[in-house]
C-alpha atoms as a PDB file:
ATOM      1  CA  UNK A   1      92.249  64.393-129.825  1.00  0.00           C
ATOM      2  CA  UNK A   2      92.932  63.408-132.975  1.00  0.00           C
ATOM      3  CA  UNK A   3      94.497  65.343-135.772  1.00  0.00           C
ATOM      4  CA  UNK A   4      91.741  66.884-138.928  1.00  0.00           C
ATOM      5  CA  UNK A   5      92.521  65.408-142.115  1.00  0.00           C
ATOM      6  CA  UNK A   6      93.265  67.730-145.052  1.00  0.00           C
ATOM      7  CA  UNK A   7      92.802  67.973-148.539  1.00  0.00           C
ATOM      8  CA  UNK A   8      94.346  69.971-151.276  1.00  0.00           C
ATOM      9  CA  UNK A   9      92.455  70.189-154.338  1.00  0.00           C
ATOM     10  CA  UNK A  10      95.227  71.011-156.869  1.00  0.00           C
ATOM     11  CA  UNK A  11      95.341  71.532-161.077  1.00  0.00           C
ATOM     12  CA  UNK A  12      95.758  73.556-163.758  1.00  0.00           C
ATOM     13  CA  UNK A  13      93.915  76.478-165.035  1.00  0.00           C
ATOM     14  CA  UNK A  14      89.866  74.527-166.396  1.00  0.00           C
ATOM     15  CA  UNK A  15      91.098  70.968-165.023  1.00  0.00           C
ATOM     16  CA  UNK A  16      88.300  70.587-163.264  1.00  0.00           C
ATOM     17  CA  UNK A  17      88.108  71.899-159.589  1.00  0.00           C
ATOM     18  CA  UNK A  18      85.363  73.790-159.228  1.00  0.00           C
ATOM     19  CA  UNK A  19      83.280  70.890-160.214  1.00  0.00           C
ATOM     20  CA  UNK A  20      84.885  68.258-157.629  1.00  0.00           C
ATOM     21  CA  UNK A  21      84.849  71.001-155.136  1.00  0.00           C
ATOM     22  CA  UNK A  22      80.903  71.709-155.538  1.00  0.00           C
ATOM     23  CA  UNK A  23      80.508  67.386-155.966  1.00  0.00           C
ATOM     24  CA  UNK A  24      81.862  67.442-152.663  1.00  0.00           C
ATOM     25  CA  UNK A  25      79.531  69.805-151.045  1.00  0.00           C
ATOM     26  CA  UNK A  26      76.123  68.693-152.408  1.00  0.00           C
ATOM     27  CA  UNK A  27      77.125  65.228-151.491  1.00  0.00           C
ATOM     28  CA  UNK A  28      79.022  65.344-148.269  1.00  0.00           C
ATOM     29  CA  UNK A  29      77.538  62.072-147.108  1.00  0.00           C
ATOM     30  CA  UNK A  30      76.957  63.633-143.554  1.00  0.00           C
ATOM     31  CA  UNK A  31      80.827  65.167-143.129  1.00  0.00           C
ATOM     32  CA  UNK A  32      81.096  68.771-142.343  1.00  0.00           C
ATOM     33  CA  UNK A  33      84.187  70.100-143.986  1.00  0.00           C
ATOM     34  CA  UNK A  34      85.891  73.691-143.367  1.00  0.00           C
ATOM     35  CA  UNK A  35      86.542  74.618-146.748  1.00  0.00           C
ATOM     36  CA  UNK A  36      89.161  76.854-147.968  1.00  0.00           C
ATOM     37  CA  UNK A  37      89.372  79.102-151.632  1.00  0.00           C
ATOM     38  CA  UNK A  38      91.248  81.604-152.699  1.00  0.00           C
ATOM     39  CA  UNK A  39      87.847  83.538-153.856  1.00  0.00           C
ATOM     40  CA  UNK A  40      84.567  82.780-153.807  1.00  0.00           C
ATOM     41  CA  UNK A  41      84.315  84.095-157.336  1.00  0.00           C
ATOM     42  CA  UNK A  42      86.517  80.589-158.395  1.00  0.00           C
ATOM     43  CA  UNK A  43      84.216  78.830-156.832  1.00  0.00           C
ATOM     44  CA  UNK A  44      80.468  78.736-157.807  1.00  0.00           C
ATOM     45  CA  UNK A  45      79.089  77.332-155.063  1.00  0.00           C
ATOM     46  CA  UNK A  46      75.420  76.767-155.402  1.00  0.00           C
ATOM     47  CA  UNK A  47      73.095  79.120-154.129  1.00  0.00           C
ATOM     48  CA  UNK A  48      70.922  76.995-152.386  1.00  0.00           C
ATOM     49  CA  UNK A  49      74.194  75.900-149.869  1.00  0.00           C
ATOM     50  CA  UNK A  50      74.718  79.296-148.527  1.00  0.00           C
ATOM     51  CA  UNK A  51      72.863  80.066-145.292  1.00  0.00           C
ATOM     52  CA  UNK A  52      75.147  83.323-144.743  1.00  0.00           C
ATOM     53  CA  UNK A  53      78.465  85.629-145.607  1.00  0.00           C
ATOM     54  CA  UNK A  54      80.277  87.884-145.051  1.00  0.00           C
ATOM     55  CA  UNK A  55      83.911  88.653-146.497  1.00  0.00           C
ATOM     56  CA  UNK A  56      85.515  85.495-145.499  1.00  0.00           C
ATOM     57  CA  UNK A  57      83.349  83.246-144.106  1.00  0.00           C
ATOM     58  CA  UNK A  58      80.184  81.469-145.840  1.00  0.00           C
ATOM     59  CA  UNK A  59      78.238  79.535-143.853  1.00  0.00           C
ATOM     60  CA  UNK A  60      76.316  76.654-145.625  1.00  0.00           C
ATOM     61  CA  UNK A  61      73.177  74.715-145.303  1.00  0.00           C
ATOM     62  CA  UNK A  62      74.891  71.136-145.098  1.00  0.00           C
ATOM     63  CA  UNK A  63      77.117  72.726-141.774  1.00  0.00           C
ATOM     64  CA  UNK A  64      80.078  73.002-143.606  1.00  0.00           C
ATOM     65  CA  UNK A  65      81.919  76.789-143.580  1.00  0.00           C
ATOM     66  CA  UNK A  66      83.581  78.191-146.641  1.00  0.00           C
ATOM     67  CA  UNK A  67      86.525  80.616-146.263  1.00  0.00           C
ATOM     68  CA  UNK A  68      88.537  82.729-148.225  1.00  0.00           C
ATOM     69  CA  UNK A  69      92.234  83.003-148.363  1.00  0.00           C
ATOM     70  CA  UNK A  70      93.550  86.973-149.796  1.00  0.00           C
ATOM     71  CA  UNK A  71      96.206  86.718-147.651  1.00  0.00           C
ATOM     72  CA  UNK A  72      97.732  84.293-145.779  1.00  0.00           C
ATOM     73  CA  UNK A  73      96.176  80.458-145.030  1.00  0.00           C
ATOM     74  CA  UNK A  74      98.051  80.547-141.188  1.00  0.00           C
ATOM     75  CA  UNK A  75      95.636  82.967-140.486  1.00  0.00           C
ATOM     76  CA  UNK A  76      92.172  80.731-142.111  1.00  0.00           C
ATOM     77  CA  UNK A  77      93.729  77.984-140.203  1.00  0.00           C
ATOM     78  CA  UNK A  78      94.581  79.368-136.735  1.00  0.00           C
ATOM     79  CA  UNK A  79      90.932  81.076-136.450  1.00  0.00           C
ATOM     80  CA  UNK A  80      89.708  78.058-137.770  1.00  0.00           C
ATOM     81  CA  UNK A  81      91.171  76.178-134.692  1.00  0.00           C
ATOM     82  CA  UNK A  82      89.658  78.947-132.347  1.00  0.00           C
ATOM     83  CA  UNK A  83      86.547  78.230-133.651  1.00  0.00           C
ATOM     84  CA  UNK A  84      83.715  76.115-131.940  1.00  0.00           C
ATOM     85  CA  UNK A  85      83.139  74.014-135.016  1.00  0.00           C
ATOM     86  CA  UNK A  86      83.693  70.843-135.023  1.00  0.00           C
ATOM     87  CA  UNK A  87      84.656  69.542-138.747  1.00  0.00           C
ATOM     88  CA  UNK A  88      85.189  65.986-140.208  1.00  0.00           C
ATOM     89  CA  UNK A  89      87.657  67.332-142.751  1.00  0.00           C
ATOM     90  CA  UNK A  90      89.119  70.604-144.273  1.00  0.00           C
ATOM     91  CA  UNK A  91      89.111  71.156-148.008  1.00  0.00           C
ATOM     92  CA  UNK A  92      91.602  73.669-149.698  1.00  0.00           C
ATOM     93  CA  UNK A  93      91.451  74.614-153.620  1.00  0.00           C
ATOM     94  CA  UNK A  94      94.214  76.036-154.803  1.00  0.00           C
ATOM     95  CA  UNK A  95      94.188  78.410-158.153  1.00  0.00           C
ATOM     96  CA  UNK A  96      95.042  77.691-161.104  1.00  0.00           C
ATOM     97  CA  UNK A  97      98.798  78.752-161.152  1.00  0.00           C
ATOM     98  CA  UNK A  98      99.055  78.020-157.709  1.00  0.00           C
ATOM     99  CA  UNK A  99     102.648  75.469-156.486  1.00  0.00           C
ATOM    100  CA  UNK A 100     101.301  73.667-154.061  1.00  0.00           C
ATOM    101  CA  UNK A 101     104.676  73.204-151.803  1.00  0.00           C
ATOM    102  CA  UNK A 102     103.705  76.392-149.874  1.00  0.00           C
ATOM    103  CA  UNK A 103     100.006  75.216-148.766  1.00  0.00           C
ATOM    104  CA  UNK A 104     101.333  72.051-148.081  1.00  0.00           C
ATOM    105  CA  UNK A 105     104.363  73.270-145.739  1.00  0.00           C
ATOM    106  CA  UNK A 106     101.682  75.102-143.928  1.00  0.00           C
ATOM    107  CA  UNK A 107     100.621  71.870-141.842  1.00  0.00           C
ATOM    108  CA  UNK A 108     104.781  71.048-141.173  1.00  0.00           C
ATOM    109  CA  UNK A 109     105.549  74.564-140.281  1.00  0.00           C
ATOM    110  CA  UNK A 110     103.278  75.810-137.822  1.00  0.00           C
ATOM    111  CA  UNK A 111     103.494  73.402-135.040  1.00  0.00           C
ATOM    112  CA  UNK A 112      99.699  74.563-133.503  1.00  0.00           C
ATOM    113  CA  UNK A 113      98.172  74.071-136.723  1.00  0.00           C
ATOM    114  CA  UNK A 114     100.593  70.655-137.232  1.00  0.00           C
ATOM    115  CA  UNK A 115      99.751  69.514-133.593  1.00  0.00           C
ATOM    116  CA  UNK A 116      95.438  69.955-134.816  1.00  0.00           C
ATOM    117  CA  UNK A 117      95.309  69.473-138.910  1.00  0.00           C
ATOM    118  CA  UNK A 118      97.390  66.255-140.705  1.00  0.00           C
ATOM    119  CA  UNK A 119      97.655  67.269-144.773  1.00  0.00           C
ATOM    120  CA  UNK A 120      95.863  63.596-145.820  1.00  0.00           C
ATOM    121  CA  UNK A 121      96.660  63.920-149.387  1.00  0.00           C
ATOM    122  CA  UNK A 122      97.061  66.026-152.642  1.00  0.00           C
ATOM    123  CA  UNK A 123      94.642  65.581-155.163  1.00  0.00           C
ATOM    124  CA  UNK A 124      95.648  67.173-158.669  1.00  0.00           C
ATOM    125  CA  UNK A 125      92.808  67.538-161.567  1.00  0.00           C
ATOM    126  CA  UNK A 126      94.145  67.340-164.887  1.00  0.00           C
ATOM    127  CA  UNK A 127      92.284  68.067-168.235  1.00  0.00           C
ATOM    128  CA  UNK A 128      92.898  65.002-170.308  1.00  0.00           C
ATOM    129  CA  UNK A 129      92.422  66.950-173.608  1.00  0.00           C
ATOM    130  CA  UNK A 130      95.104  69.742-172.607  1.00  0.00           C
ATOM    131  CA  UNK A 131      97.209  68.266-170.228  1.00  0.00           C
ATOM    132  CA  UNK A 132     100.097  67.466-172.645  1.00  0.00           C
ATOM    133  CA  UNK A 133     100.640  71.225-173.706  1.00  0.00           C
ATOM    134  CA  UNK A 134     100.404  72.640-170.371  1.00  0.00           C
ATOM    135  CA  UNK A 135     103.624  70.064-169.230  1.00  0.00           C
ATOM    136  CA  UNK A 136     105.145  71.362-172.049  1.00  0.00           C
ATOM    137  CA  UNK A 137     104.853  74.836-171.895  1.00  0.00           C
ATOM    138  CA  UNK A 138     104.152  75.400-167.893  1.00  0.00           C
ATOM    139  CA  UNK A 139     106.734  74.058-164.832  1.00  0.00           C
ATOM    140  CA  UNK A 140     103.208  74.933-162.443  1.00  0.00           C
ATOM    141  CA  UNK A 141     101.292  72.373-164.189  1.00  0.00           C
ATOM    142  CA  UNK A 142     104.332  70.101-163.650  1.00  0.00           C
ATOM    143  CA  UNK A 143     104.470  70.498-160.552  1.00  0.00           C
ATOM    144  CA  UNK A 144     100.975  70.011-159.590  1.00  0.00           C
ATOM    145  CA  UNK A 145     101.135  66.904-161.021  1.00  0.00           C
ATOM    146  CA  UNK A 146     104.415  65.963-159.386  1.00  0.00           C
ATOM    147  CA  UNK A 147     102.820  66.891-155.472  1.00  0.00           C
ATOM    148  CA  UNK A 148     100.130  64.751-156.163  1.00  0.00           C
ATOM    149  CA  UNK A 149      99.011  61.497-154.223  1.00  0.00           C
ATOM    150  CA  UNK A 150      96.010  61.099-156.176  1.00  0.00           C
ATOM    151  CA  UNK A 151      95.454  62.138-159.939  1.00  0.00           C
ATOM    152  CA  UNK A 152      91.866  62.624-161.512  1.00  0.00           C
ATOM    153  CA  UNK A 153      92.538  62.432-165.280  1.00  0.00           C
ATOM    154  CA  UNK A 154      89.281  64.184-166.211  1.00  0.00           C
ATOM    155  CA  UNK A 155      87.197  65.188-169.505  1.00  0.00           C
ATOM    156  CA  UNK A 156      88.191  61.398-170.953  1.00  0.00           C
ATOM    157  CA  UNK A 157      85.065  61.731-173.075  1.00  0.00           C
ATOM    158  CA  UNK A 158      86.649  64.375-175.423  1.00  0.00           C
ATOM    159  CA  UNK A 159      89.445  62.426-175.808  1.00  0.00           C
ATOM    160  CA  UNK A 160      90.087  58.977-177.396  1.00  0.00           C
ATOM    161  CA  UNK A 161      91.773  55.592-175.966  1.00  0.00           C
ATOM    162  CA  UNK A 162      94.752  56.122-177.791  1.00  0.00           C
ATOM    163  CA  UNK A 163      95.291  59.700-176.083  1.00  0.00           C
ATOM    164  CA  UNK A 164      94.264  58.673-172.605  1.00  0.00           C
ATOM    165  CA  UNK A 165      96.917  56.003-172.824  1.00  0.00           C
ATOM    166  CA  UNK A 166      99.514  58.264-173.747  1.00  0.00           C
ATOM    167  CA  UNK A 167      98.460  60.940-171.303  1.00  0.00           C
ATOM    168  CA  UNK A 168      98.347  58.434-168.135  1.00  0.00           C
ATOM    169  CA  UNK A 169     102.088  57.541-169.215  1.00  0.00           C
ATOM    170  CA  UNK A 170     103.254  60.906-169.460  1.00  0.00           C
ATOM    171  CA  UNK A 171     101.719  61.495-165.900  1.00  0.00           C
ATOM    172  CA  UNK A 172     103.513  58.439-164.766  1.00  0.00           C
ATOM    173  CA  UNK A 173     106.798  59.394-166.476  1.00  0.00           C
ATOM    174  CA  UNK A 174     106.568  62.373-163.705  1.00  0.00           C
ATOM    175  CA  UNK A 175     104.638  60.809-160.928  1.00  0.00           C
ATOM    176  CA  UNK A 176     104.705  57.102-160.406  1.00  0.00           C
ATOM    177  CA  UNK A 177     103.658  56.646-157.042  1.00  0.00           C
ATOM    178  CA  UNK A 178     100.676  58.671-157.700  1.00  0.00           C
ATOM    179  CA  UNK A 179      97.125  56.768-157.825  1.00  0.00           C
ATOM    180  CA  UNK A 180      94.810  57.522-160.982  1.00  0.00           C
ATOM    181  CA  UNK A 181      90.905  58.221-161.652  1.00  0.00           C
ATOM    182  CA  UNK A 182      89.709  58.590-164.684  1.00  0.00           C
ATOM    183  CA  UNK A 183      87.027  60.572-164.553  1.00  0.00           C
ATOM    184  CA  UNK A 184      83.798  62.344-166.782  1.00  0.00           C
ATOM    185  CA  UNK A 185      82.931  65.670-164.600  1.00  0.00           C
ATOM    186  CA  UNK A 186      85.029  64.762-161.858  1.00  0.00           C
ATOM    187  CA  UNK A 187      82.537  62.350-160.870  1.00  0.00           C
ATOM    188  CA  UNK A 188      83.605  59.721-158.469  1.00  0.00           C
ATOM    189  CA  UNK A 189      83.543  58.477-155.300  1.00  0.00           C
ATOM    190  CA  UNK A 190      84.427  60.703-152.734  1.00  0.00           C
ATOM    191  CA  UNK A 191      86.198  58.911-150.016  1.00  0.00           C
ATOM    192  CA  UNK A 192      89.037  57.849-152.699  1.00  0.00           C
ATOM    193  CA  UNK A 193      90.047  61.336-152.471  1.00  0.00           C
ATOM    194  CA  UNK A 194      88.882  62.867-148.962  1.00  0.00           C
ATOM    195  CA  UNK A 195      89.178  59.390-146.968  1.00  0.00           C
ATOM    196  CA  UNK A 196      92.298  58.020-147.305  1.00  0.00           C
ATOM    197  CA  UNK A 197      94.396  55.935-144.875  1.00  0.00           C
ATOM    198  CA  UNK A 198      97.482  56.453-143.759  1.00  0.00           C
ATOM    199  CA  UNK A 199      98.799  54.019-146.399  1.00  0.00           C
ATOM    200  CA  UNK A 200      96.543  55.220-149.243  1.00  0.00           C
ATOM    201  CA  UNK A 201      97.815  58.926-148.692  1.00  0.00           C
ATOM    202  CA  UNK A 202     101.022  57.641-149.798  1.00  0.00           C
ATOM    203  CA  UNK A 203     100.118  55.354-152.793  1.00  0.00           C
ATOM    204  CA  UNK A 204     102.502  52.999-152.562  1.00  0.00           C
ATOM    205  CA  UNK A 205     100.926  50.037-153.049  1.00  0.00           C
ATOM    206  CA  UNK A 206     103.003  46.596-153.646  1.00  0.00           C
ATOM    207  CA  UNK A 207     100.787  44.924-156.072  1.00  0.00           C
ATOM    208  CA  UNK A 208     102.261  48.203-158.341  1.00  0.00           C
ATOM    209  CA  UNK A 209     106.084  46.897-157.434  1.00  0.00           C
ATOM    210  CA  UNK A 210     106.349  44.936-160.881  1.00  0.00           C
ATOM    211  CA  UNK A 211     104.970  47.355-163.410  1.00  0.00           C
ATOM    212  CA  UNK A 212     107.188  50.735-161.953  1.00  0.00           C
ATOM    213  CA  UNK A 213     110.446  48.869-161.901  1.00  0.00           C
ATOM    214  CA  UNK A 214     109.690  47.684-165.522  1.00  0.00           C
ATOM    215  CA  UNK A 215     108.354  51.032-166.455  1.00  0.00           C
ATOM    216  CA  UNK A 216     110.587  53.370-164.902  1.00  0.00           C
ATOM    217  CA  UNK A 217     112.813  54.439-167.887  1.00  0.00           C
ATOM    218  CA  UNK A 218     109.854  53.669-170.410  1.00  0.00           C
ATOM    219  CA  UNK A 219     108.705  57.356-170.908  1.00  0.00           C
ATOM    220  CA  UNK A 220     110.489  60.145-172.345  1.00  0.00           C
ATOM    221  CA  UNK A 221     110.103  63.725-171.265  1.00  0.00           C
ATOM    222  CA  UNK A 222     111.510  66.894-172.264  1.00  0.00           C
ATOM    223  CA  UNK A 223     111.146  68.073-168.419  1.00  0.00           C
ATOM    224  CA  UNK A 224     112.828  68.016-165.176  1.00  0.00           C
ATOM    225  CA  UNK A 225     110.909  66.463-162.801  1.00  0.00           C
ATOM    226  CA  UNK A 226     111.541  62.815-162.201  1.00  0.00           C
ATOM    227  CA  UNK A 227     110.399  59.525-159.787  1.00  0.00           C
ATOM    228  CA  UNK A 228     112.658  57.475-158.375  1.00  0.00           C
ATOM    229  CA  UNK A 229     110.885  54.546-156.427  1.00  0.00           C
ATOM    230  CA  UNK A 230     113.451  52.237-154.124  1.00  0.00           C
ATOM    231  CA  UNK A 231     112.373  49.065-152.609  1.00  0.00           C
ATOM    232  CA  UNK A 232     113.850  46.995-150.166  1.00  0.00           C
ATOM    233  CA  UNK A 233     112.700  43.169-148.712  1.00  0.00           C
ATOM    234  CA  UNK A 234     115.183  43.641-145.810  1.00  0.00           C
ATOM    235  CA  UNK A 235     114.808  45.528-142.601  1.00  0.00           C
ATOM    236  CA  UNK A 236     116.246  49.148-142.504  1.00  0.00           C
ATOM    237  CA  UNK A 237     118.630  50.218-139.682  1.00  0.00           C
ATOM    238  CA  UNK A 238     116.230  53.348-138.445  1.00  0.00           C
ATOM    239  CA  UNK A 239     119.710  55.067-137.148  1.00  0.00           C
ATOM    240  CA  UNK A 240     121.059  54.881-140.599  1.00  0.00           C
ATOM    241  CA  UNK A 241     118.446  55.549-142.659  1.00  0.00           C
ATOM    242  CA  UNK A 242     117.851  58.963-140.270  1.00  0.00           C
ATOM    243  CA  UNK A 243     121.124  59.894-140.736  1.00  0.00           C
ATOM    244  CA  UNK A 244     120.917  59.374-144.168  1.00  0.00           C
ATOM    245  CA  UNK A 245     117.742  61.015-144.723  1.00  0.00           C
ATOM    246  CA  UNK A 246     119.008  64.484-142.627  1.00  0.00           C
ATOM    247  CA  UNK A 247     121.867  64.783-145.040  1.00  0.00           C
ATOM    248  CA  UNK A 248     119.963  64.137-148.061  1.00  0.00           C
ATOM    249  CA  UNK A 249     117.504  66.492-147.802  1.00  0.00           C
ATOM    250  CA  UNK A 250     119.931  69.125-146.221  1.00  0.00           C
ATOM    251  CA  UNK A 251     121.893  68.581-149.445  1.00  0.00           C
ATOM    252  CA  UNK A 252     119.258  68.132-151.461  1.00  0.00           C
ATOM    253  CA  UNK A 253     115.996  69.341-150.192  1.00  0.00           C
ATOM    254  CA  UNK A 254     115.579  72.137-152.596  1.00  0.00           C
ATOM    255  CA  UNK A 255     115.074  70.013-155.628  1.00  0.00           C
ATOM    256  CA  UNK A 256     113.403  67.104-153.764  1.00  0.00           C
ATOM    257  CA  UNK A 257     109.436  68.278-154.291  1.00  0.00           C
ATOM    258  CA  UNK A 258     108.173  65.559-152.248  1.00  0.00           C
ATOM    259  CA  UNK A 259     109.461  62.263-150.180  1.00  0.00           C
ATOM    260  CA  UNK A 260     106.997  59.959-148.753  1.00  0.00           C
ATOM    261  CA  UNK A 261     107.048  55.728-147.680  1.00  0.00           C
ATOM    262  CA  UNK A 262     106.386  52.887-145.489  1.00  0.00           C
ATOM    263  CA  UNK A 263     109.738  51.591-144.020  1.00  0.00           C
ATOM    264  CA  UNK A 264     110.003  47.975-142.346  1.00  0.00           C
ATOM    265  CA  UNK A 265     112.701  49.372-139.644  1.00  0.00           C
ATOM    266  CA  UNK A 266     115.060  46.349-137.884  1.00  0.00           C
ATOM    267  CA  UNK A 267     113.386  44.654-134.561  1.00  0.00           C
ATOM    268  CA  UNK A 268     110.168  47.275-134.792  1.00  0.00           C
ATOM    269  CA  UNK A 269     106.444  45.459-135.757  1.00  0.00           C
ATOM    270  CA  UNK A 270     105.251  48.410-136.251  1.00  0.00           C
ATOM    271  CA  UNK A 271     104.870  50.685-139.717  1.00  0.00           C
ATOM    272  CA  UNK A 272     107.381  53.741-139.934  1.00  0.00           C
ATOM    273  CA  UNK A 273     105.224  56.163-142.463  1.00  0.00           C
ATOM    274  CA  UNK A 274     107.805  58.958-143.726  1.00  0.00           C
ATOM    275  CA  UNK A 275     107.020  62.652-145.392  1.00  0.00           C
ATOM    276  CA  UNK A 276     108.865  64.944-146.685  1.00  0.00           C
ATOM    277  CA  UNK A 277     108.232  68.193-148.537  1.00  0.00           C
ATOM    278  CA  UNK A 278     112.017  69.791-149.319  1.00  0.00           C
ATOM    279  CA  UNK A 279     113.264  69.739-146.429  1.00  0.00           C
ATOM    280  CA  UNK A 280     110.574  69.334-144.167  1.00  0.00           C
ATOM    281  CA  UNK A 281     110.609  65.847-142.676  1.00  0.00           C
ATOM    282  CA  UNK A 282     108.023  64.021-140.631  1.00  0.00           C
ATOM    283  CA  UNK A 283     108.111  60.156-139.789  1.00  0.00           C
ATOM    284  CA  UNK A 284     105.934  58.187-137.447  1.00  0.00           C
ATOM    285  CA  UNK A 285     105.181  54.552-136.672  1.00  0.00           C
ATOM    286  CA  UNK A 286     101.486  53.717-137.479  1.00  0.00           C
ATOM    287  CA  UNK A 287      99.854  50.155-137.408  1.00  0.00           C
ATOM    288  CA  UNK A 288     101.573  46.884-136.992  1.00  0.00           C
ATOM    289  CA  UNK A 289     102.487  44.841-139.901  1.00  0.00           C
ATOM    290  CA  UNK A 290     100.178  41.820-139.528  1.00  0.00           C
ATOM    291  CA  UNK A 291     102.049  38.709-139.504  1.00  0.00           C
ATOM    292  CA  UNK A 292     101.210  37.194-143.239  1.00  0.00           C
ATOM    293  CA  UNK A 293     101.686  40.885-144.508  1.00  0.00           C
ATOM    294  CA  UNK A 294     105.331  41.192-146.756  1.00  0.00           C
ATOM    295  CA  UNK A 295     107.333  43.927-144.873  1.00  0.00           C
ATOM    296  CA  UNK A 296     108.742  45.587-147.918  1.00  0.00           C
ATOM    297  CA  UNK A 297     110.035  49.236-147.466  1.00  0.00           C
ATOM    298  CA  UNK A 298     108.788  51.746-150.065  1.00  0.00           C
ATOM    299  CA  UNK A 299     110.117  55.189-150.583  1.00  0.00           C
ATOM    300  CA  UNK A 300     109.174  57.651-153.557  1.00  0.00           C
ATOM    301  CA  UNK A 301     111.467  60.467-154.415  1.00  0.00           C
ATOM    302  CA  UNK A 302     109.867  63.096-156.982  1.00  0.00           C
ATOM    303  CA  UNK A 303     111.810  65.978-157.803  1.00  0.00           C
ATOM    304  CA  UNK A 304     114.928  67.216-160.374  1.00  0.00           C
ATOM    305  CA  UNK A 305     118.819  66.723-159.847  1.00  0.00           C
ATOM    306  CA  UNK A 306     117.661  62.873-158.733  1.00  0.00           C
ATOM    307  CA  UNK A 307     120.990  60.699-159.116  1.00  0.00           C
ATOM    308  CA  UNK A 308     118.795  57.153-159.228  1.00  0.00           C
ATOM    309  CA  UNK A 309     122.467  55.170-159.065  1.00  0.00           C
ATOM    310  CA  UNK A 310     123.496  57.303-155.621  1.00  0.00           C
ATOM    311  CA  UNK A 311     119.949  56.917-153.900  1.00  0.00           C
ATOM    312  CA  UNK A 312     119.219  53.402-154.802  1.00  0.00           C
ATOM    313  CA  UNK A 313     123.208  52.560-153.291  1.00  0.00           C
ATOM    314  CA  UNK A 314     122.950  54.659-150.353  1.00  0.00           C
ATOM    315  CA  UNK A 315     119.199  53.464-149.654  1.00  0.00           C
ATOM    316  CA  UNK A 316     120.467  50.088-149.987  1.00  0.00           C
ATOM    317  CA  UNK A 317     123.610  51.081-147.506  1.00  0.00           C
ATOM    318  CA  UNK A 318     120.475  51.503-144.538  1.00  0.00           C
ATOM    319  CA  UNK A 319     119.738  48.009-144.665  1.00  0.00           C
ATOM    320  CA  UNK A 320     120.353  46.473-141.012  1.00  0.00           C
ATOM    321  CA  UNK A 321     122.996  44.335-140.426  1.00  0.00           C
ATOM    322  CA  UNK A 322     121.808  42.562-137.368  1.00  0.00           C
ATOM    323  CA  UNK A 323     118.225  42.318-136.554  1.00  0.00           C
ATOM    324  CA  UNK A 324     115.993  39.672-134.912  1.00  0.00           C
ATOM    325  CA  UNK A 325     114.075  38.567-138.231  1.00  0.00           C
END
């Protein structure tokens, strides 16, 4: 059986949510999606979807089923997998002020709910006209941003070219791995942000290699949170880099928001995909590299305290010494 991809719908206080989130289900293309708010109040869902509620649960006309979270999201989740319906996808939105670290440990936690739900991506809505003030003035917003795999700069038609420009680098200053929309109503398509693969979850794409190694000191910020991206054309030693990964984020893991990448590991053809969200650590092989495909390892650090000098050396130290290619 395989795992059901989720999606956490992420930003700041009138980014944009609602509207993506109600996009989503008048146009689910024939997906049924378990969707999860905080309270139906946030979410405006129009009329003519619900078929039925009660206090958690609306049921709606396109078969997806809408539930509240008051209390705890193990709880949506675990009656959710009790349930006899059968769903394509689940959606979360978080609120406003909401860090997304907890919702996302959820599906590393809980081994039930980690064993039948994979967390695809993070998709953060940002309000392109406000978006500068709020990372000054609020570390949630920052954070949003930071947990994201997929931005959706929105509201670019009250704003001009000159201030989208400077927004998208201020994003990037704080997340470069992250892959940006922009957007007019949150309108765009919606398997960019609820169909990802396993390599588009991570957005680390190689064809983006040259512009974040020329770009990564280009930004100034009066913040905290940083990227540090590390690349490597040589195979990794998978019983050094473990080793060095478990100490790192033992040492580390409280500052480290999020780790994610696609490792080449020595005398393997297949794909090790790593996550990590503090300490919480997953890593699995995926798909063979095909054989005109450039095994590059890619790994994205995003968090605060980030020495760049002692993570690029020591990710550099992992590099196998004897392999068979």
């Amino acid at each position: 059986m395989s795992r059901i991809p989720v999606t956490i719908l992420t930003g700041y206080l009138g980014s944009g949510k609602t509207t993506l989130l109600n996009n989503a289900l008048n146009y689910p293309n024939g997906k049924k999606y378990a969707v999860i708010v905080n309270e139906f109040g946030e979410i405006g869902i129009d009329h003519e979807l619900i078929v039925n509620a009660n206090d958690d649960v609306i049921e709606m006309n396109n078969g997806c089923i809408c539930c509240t979270v008051r209390e705890d999201l193990e709880k949506i989740l675990l009656s959710l997998i009790k349930s006899e319906n059968n769903f394509d996808g689940i959606l979360i939105e978080t609120t406003g002020l909401a860090d997304p670290a907890p919702v996302a440990q959820t599906f590393y936690i809980n081994e039930e709910i980690y064993r039948w739900a994979k967390l695809n991506s993070i998709v953060t809505i940002v309000d392109a006209k406000h978006v500068l003030d709020q990372i000054e003035n609020s570390p949630e917003a920052i954070g949003q941003i930071a947990f994201a795999d997929v931005i959706l700069l929105n509201k670019i038609d009250i704003v001009t070219k000159n201030e989208i420009v400077e927004v998208k680098n201020c994003l990037q200053s704080v997340n470069r791995a992250a892959e940006i929309y922009e957007t007019r109503h949150c309108e765009i398509k919606h398997s960019k942000i609820l169909e990802p693969g396993s390599e588009s979850e991570l957005n680390i794409n190689s064809n983006r290699r040259e512009y974040l190694l020329e770009n990564k000191h280009s930004h100034k910020h009066n913040h905290e949170v940083k990227s540090v991206c590390l690349f490597t054309d040589k195979p990794l030693d998978e019983n050094l880099f473990n080793s060095w990964m478990r100490r790192l984020l033992a040492e580390h893991g409280k500052d480290l928001l999020r780790t994610k990448g696609i490792l080449n590991i020595a005398n393997r053809d297949e794909k090790l995909v790593v996550q990590a969200i503090h300490t919480l650590l997953e890593s699995k092989y995926t798909k063979q590299w095909h054989p005109e495909e450039d095994r590059q390892s890619k790994l994205v650090f995003i968090g605060k305290n980030i020495d760049e000098l002692d993570f690029r050396n020591d990710f550099q130290a992992c590099v196998s010494r004897t392999c068979l290619y």
